[in-house]
C-alpha atoms as a PDB file:
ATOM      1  CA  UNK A   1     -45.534  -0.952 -87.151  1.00  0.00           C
ATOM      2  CA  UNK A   2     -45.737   2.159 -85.305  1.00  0.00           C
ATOM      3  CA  UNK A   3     -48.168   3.625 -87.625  1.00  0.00           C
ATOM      4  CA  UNK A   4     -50.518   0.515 -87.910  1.00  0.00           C
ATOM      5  CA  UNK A   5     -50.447   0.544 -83.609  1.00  0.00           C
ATOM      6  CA  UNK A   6     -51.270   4.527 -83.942  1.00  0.00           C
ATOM      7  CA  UNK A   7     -54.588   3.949 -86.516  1.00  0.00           C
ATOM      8  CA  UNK A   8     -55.442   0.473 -84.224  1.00  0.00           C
ATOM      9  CA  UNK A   9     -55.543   2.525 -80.842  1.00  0.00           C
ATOM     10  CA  UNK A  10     -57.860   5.340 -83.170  1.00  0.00           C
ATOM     11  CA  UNK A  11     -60.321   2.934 -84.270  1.00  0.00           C
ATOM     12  CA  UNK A  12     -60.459   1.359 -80.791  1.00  0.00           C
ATOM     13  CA  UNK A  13     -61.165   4.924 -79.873  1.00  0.00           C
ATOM     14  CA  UNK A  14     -63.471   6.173 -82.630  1.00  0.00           C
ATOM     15  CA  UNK A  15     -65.659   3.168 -83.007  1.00  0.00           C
ATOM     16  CA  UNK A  16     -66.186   1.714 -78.782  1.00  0.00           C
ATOM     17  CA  UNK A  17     -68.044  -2.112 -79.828  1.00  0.00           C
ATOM     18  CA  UNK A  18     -64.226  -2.623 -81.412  1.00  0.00           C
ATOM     19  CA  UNK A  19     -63.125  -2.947 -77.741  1.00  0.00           C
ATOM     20  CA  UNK A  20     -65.096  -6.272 -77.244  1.00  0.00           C
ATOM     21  CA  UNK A  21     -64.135  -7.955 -79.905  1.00  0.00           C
ATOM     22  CA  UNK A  22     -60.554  -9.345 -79.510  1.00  0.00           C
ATOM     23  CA  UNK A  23     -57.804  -8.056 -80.143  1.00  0.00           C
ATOM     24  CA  UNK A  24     -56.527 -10.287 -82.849  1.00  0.00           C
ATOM     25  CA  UNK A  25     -59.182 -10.254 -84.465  1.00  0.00           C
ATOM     26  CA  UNK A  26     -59.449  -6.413 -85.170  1.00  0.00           C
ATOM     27  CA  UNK A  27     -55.592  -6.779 -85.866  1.00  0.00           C
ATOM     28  CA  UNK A  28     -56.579  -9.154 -88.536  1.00  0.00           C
ATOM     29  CA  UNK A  29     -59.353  -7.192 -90.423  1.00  0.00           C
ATOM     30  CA  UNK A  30     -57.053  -4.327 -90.313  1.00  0.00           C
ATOM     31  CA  UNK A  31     -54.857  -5.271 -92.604  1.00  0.00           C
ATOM     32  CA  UNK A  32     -56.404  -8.188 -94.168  1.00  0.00           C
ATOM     33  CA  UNK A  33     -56.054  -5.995 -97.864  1.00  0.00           C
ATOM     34  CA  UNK A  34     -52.840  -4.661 -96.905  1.00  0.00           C
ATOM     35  CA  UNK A  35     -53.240  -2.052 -94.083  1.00  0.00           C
ATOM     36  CA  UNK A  36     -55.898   0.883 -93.055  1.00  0.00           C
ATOM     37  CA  UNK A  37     -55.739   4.231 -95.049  1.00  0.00           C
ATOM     38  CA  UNK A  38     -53.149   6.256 -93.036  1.00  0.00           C
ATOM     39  CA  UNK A  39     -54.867  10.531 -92.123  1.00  0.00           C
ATOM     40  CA  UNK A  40     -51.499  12.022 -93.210  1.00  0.00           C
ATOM     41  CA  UNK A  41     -49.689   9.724 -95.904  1.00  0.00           C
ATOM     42  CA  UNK A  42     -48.891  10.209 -99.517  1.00  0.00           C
ATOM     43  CA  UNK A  43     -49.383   7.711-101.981  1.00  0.00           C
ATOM     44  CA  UNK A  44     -45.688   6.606-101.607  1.00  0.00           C
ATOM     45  CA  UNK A  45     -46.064   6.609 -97.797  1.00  0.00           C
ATOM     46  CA  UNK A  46     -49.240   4.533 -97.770  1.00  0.00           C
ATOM     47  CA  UNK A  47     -47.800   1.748-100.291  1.00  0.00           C
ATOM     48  CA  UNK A  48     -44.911   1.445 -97.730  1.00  0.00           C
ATOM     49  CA  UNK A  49     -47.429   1.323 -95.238  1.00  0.00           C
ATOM     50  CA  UNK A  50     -49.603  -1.564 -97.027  1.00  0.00           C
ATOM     51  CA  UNK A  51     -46.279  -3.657 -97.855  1.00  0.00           C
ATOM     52  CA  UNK A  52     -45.646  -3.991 -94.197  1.00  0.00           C
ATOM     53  CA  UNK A  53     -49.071  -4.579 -93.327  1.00  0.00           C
ATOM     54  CA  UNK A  54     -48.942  -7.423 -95.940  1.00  0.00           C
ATOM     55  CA  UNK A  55     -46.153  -9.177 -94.688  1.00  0.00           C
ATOM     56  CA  UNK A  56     -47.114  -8.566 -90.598  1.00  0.00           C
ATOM     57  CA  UNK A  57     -50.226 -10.566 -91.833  1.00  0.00           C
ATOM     58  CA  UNK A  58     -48.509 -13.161 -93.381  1.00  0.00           C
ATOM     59  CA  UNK A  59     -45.927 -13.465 -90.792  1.00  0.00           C
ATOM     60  CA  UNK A  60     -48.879 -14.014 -88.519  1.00  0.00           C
ATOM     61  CA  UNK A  61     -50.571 -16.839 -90.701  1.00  0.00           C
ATOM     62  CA  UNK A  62     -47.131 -18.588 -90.474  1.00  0.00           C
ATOM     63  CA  UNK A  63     -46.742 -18.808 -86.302  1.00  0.00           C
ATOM     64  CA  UNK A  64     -50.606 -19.706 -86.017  1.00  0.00           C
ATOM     65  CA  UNK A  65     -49.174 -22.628 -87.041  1.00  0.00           C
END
């Protein structure tokens, strides 16, 4: 989770129409394929990373209920 906050806050910072939109809904696109391709991850590191991603955004779909 810390790593998916740390890439969010970078996008927010590289790409400045992001910061209108809400903030749900940039969480959502994120990781709507599992999560965004991590600077300084291996391949094991980044499957990790996509697992969580993948079940943050179906934990999510469950309490917007």
């Amino acid at each position: 989770m810390w790593a998916l906050g740390g890439q969010f806050i970078s996008e927010l910072n590289y790409d400045p129409l992001l910061r209108k939109r809400s903030v749900d809904r940039v969480l959502r696109e994120m990781i709507r394929y599992g999560g965004p391709v991590l600077r300084h991850a291996d391949e094991e590191e980044q499957a990790s990373f996509n697992t969580t991603c993948e079940m943050f955004r179906r934990f999510l779909g469950k309490t917007a209920r």
